[in-house]
N, C-alpha and C. Protein backbone atom coordinates (compact mmCIF):
# COMPACT_ATOMS: atom_id res chain seq x y z
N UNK A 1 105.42 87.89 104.26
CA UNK A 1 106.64 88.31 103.56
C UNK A 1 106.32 89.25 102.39
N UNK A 2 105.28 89.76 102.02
CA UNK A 2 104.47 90.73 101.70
C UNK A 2 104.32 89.89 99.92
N UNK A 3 104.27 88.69 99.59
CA UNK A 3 103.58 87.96 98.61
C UNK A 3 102.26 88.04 98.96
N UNK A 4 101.15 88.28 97.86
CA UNK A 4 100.08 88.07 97.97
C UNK A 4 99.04 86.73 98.39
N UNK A 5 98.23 86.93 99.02
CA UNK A 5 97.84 85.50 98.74
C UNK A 5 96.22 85.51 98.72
N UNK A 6 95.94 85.56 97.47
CA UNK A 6 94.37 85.87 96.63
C UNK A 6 93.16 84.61 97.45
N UNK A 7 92.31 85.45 98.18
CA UNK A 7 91.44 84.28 98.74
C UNK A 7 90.04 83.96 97.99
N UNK A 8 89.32 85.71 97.49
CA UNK A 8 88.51 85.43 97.10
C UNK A 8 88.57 86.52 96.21
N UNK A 9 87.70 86.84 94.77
CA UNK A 9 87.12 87.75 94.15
C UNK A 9 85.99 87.62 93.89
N UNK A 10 85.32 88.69 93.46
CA UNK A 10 83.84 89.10 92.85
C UNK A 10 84.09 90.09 92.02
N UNK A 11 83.98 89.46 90.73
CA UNK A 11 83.99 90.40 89.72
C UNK A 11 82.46 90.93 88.91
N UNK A 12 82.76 91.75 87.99
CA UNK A 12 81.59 92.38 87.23
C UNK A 12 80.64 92.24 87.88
N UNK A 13 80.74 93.24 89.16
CA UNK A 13 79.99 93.79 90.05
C UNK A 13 79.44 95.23 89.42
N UNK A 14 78.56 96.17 88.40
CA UNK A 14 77.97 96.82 88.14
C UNK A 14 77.70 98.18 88.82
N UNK A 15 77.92 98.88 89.93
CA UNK A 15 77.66 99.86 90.68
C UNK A 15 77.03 101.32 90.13
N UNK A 16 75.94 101.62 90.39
CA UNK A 16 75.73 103.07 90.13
C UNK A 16 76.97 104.00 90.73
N UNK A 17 77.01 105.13 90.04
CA UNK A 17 77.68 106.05 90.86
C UNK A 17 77.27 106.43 92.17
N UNK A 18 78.00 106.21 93.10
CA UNK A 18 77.42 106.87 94.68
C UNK A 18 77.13 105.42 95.69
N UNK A 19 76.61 104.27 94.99
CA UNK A 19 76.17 103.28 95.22
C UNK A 19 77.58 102.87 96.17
N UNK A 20 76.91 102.46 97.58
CA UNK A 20 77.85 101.87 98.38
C UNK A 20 77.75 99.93 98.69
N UNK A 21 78.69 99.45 98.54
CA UNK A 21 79.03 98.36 98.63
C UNK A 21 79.31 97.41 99.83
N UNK A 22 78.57 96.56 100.44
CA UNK A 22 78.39 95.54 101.69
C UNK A 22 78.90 94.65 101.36
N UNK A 23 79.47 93.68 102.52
CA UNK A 23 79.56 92.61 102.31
C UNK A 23 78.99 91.73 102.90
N UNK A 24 78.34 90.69 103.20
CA UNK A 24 77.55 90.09 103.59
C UNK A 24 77.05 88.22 103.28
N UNK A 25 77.42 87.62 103.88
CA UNK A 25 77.26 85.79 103.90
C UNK A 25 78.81 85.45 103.35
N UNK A 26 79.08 86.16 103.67
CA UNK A 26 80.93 85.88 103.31
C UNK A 26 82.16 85.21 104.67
N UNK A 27 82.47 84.50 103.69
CA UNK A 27 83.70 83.98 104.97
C UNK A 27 84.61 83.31 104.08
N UNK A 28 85.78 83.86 104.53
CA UNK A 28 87.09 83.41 103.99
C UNK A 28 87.97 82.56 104.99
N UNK A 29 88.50 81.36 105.16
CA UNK A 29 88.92 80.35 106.00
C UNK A 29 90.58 81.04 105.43
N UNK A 30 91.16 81.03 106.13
CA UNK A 30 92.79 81.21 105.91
C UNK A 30 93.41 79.59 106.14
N UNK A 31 93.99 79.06 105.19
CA UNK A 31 94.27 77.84 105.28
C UNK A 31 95.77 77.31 106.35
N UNK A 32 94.78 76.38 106.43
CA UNK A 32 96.05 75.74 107.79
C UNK A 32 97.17 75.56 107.80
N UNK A 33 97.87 75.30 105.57
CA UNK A 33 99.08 75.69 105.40
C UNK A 33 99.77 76.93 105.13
N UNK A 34 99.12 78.14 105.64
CA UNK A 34 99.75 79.18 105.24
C UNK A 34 100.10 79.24 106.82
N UNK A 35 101.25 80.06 106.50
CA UNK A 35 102.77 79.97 107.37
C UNK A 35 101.94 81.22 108.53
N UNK A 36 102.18 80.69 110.25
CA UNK A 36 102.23 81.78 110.95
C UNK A 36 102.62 83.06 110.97
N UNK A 37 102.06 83.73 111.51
CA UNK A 37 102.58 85.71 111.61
C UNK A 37 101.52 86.62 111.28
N UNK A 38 102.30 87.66 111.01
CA UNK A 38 101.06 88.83 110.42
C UNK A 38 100.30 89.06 109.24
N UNK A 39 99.20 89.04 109.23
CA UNK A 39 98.78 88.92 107.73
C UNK A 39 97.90 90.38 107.49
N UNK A 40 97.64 90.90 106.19
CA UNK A 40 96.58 91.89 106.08
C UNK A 40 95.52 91.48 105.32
N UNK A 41 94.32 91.77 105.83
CA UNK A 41 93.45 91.30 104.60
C UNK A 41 92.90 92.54 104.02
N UNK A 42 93.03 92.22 103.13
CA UNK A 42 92.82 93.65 102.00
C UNK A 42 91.95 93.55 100.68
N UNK A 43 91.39 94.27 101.08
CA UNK A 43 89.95 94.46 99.70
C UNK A 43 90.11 95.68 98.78
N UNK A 44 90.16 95.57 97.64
CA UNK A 44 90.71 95.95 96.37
C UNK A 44 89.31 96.50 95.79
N UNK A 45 88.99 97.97 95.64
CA UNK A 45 87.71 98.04 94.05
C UNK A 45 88.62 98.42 92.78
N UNK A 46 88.55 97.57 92.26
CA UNK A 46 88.68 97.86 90.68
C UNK A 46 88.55 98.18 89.58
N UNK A 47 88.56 99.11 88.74
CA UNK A 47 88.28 99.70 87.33
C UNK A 47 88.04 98.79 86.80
N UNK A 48 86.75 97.88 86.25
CA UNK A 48 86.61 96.86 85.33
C UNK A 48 87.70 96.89 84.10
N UNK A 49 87.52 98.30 83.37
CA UNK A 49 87.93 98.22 82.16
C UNK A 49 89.54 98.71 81.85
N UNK A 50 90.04 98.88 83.13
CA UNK A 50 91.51 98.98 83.01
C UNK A 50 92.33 98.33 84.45
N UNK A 51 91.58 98.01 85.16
CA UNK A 51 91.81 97.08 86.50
C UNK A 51 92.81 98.22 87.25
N UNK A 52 92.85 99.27 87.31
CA UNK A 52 93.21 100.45 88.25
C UNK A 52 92.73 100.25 89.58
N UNK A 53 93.26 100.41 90.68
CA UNK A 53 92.94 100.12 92.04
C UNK A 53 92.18 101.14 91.91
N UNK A 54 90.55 101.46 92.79
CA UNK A 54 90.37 102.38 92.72
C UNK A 54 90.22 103.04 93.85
N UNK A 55 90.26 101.85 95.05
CA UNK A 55 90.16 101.86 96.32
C UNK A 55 90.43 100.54 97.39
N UNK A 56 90.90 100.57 98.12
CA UNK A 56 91.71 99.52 98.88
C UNK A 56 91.40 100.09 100.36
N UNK A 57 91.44 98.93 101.11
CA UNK A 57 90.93 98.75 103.13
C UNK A 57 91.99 97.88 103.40
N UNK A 58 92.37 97.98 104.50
CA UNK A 58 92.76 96.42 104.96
C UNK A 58 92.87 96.53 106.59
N UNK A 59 92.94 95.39 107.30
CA UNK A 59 93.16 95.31 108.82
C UNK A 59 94.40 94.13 109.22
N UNK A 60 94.68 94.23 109.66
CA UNK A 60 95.97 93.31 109.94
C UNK A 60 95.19 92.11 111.00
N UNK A 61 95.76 90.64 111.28
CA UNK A 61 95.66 89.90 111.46
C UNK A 61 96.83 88.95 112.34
N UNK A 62 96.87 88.22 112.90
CA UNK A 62 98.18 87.03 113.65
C UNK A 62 97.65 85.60 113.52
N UNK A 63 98.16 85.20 112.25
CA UNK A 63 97.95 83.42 112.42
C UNK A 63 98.36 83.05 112.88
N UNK A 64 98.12 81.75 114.57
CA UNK A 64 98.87 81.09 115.25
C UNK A 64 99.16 79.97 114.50
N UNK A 65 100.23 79.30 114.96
CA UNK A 65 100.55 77.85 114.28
C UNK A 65 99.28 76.92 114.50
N UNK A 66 99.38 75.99 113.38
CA UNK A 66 97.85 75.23 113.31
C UNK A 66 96.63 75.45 113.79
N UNK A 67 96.55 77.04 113.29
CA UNK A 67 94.81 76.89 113.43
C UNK A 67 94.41 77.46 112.00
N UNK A 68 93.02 77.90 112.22
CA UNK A 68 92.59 78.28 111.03
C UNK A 68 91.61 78.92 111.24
N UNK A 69 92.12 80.31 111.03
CA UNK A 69 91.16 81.37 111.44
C UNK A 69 90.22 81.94 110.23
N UNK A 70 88.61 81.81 110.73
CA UNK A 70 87.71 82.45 108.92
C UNK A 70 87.59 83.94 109.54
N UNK A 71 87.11 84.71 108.75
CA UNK A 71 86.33 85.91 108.72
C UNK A 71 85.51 85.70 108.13
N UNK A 72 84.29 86.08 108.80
CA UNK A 72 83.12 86.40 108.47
C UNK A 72 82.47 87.34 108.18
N UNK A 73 80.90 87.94 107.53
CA UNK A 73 80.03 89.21 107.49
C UNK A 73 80.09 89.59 109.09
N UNK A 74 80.20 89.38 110.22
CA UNK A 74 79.73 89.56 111.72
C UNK A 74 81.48 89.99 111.81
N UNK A 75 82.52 89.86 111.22
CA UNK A 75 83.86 90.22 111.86
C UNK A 75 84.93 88.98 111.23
N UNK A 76 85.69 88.87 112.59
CA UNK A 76 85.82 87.90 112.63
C UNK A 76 85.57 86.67 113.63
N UNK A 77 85.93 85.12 113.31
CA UNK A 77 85.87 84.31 114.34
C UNK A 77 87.49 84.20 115.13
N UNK A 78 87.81 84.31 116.72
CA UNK A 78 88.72 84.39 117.02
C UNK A 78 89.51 83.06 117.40
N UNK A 79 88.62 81.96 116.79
CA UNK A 79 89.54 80.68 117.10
C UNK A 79 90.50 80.88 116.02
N UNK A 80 92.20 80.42 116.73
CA UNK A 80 92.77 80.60 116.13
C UNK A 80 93.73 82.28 115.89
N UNK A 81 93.38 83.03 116.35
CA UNK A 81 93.30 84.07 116.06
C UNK A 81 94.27 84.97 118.01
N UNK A 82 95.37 85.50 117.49
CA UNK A 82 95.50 86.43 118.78
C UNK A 82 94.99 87.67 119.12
N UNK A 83 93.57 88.11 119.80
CA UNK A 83 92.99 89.45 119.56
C UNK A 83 93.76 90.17 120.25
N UNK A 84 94.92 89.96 120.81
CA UNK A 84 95.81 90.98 121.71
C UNK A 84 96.71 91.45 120.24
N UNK A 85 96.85 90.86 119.52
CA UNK A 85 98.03 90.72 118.38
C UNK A 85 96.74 91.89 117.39
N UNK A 86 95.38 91.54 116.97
CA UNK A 86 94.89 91.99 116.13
C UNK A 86 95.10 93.63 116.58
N UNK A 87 94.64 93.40 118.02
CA UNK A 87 94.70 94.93 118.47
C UNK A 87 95.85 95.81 118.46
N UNK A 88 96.71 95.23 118.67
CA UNK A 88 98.60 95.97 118.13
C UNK A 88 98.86 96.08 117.38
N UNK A 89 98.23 95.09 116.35
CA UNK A 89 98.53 95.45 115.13
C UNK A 89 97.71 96.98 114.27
N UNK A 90 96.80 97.51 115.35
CA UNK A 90 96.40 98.26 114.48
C UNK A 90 97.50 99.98 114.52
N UNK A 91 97.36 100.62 113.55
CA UNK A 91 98.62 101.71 113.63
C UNK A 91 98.46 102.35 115.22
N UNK A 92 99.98 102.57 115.96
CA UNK A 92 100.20 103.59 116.91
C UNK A 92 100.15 104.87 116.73
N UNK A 93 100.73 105.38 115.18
CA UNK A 93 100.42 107.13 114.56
C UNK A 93 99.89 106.92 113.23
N UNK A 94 99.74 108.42 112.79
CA UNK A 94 99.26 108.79 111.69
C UNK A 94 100.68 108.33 110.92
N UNK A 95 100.45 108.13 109.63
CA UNK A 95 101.52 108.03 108.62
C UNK A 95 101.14 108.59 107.27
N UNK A 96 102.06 108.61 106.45
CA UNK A 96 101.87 108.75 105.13
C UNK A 96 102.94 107.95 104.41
N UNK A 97 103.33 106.96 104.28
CA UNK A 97 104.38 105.95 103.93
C UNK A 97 104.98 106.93 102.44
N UNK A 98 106.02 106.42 101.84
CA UNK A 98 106.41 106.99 100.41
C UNK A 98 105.94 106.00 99.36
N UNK A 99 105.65 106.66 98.32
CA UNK A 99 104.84 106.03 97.24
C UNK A 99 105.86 104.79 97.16
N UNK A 100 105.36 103.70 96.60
CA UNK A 100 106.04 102.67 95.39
C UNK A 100 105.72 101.95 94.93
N UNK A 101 106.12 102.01 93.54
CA UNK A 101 107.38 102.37 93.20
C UNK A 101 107.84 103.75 92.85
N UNK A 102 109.03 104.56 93.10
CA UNK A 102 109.01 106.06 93.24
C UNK A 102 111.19 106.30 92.84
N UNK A 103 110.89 106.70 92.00
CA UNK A 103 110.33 107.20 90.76
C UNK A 103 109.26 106.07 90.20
N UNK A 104 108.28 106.47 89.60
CA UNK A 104 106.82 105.58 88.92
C UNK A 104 106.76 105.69 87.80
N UNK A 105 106.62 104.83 86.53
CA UNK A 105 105.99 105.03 84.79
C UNK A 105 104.96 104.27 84.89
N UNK A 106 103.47 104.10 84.49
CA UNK A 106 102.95 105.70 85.16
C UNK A 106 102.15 105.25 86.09
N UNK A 107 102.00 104.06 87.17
CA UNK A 107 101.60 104.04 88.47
C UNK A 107 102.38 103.91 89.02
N UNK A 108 101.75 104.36 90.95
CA UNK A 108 102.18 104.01 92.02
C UNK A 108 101.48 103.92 92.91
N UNK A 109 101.72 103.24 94.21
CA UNK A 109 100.81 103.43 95.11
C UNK A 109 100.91 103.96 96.24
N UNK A 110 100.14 104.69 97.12
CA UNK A 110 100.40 105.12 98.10
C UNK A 110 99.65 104.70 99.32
N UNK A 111 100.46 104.45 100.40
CA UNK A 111 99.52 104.06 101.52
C UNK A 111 99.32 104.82 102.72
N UNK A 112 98.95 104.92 103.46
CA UNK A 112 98.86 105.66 104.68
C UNK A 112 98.04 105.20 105.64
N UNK A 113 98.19 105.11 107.28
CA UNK A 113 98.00 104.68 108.56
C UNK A 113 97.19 106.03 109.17
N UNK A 114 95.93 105.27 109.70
CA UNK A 114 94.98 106.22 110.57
C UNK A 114 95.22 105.90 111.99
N UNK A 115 95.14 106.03 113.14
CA UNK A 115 94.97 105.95 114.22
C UNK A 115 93.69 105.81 114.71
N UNK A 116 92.75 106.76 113.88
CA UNK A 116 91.44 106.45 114.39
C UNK A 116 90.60 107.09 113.36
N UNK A 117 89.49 106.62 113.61
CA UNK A 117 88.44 107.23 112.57
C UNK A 117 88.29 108.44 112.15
N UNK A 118 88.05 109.31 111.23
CA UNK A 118 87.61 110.35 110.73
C UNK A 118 87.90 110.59 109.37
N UNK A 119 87.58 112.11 108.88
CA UNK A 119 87.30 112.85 107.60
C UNK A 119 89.04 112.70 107.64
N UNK A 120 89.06 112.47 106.34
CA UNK A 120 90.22 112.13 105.41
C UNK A 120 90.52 112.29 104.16
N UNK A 121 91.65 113.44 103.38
CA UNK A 121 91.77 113.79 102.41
C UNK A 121 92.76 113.66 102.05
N UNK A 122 92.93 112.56 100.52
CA UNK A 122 94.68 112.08 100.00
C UNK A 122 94.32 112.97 98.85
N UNK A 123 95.40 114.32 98.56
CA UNK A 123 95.61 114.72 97.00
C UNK A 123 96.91 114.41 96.56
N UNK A 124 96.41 114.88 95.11
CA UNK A 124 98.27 115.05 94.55
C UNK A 124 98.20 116.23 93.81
N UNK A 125 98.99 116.69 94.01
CA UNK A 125 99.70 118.34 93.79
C UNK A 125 100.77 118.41 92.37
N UNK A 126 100.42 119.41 91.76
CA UNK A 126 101.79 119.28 90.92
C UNK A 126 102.84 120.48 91.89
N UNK A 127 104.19 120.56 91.30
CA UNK A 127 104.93 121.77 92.21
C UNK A 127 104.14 123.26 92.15
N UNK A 128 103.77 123.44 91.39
CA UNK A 128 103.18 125.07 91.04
C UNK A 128 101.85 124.80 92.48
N UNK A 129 101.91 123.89 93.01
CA UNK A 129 100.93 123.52 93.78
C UNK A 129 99.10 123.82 93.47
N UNK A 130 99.31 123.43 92.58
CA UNK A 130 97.57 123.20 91.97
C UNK A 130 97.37 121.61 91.74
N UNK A 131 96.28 121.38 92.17
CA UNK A 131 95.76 120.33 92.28
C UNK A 131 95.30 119.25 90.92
N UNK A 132 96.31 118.06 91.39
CA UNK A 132 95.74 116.94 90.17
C UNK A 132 94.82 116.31 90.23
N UNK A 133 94.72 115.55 91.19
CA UNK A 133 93.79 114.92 91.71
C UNK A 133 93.41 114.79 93.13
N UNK A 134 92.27 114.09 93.54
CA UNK A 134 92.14 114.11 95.21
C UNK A 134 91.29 112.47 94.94
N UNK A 135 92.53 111.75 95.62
CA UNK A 135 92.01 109.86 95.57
C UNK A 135 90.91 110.00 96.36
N UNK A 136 91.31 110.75 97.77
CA UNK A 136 90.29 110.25 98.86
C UNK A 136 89.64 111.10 99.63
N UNK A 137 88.88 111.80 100.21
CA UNK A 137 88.21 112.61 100.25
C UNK A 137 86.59 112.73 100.99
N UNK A 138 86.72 111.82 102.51
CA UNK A 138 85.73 111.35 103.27
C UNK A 138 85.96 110.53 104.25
N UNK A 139 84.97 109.98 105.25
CA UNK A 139 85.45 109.37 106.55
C UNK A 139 85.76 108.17 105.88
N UNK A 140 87.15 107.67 106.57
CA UNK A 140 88.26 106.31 106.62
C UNK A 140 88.02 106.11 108.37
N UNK A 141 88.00 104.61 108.29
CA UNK A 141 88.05 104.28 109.21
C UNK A 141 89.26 104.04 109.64
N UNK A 142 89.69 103.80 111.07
CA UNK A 142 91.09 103.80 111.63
C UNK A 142 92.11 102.30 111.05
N UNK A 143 93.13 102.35 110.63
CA UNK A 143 93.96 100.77 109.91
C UNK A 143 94.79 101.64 108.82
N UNK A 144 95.11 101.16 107.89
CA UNK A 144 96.05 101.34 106.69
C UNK A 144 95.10 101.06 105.43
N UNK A 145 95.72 102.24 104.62
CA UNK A 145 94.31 102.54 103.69
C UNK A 145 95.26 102.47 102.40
N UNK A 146 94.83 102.21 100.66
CA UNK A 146 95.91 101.97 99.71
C UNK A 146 95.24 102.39 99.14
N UNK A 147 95.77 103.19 97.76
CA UNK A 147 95.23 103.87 96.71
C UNK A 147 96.40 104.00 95.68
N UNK A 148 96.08 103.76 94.45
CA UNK A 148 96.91 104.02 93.06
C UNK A 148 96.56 105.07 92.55
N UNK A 149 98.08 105.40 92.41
CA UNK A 149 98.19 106.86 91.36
C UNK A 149 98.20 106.32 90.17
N UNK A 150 97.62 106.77 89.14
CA UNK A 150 97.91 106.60 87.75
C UNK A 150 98.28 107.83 86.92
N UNK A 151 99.48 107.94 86.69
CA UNK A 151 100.42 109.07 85.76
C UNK A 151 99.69 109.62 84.41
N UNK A 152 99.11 108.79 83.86
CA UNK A 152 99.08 108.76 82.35
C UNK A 152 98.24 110.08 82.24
N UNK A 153 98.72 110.21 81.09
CA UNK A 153 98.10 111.71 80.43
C UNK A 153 98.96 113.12 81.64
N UNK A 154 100.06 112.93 82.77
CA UNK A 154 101.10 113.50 83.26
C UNK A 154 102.40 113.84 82.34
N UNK A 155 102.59 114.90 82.61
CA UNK A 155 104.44 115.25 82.37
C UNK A 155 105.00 114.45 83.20
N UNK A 156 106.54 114.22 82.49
CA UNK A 156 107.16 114.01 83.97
C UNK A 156 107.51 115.07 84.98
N UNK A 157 107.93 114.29 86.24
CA UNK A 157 108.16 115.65 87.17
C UNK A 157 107.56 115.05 88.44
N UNK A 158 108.06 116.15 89.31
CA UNK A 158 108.12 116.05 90.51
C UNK A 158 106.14 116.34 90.57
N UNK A 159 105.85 115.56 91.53
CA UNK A 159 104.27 115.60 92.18
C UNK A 159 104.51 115.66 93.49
N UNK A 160 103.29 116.24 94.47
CA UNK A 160 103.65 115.97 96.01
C UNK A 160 101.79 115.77 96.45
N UNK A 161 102.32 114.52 96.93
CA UNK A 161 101.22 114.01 97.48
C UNK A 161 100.78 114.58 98.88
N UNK A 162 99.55 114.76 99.13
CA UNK A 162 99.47 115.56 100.45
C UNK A 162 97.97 113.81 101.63
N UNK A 163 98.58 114.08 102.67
CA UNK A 163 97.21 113.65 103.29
C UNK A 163 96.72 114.24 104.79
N UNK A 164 95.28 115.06 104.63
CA UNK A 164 95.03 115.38 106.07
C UNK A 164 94.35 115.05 106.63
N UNK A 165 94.34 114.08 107.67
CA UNK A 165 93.63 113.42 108.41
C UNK A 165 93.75 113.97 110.18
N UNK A 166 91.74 114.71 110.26
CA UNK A 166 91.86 115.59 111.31
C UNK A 166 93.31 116.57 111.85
N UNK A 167 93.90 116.16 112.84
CA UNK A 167 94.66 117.51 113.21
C UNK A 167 95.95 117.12 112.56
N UNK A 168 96.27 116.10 111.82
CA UNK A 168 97.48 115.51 110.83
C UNK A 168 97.72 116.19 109.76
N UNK A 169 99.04 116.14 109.53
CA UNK A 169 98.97 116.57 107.82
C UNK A 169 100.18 116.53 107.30
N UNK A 170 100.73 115.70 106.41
CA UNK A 170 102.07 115.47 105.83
C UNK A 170 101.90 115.30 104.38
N UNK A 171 103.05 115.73 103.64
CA UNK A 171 103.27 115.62 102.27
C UNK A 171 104.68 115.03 102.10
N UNK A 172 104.34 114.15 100.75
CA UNK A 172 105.58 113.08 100.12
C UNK A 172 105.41 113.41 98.89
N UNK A 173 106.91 113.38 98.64
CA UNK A 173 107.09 113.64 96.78
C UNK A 173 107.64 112.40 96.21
N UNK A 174 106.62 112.32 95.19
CA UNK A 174 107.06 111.29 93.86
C UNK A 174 107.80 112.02 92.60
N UNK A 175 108.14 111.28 92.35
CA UNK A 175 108.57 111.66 90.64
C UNK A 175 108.20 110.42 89.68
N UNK A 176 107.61 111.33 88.37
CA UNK A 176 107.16 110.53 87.67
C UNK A 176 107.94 110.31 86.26
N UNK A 177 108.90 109.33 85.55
CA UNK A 177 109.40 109.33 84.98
C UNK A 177 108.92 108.75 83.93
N UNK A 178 109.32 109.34 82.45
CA UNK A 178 108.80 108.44 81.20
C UNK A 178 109.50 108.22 80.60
């Protein structure tokens, strides 16, 4: 019902710049009272010092009634688990969803759906169309991908977010209000 439901963190994790991040001897059990259906599991990097998303994954999931499905470093385990459901659940097209919250003071987030793997570039544009920023900018793997805009130190005003992924390419406008 799109409430969160926090399984695990690891904080003041340290990273060089460039330094890429594994996961590994990990397993998260989804508990036997959380309610059947679709779930996403979604991994969050965070700005220590202002907790800004700085990057977000996720893959979708189907809890059957009374089981209890873990994920593990190897995937997942499918007891419990519909892999016909995992596999539908992954996107049919490319997307670029609309930011929200939109109008934003001064975040928002934006998400967008791959179909399949490749080189992938999320910017944001002001109207004069020069470039603010570029969130993302390298191979994404195929699922639904999340990233926060952060306004601050922005005018208000219209922004247009762009994303091109291989032969894709769509733009959405936010407005940023103060």
């Amino acid at each position: 019902n799109g409430i969160p439901f926090p399984i695990t963190t690891h904080e003041n994790l340290n990273l060089p710049v460039g330094a890429n991040l594994m996961r590994s001897n990990l397993t998260q059990i989804i508990p036997g009272t959380a309610m059947p259906g679709t779930y996403h599991y979604v991994g969050h990097m965070r700005d220590h010092a202002t907790f800004q998303v700085l990057a977000a994954d996720s893959f979708a999931f189907l809890k059957l009634p009374g089981s209890f499905p873990s994920i593990n470093d190897r995937g997942c385990d499918l007891h419990g688990w519909d892999d016909n459901a995992i596999a539908s659940a992954a996107p049919t097209e490319f997307a670029l969803h609309a930011p929200h919250p939109n109008p934003f003071n001064p975040t928002t987030t934006l998400q967008f759906d791959l179909t399949q793997s490749g080189m992938t570039n999320l910017s944001v544009y002001d109207v004069a169309g020069r470039l603010v920023t570029t969130l993302a900018n390298g191979w994404r793997s195929a699922g639904r991908h999340e990233f926060s805009f952060d306004g601050n130190g922005l005018s208000s005003g219209i922004y247009l977010v762009s994303l091109t992924a291989g032969g894709f390419r769509t733009t959405e406008k936010m407005i940023l209000l103060k």
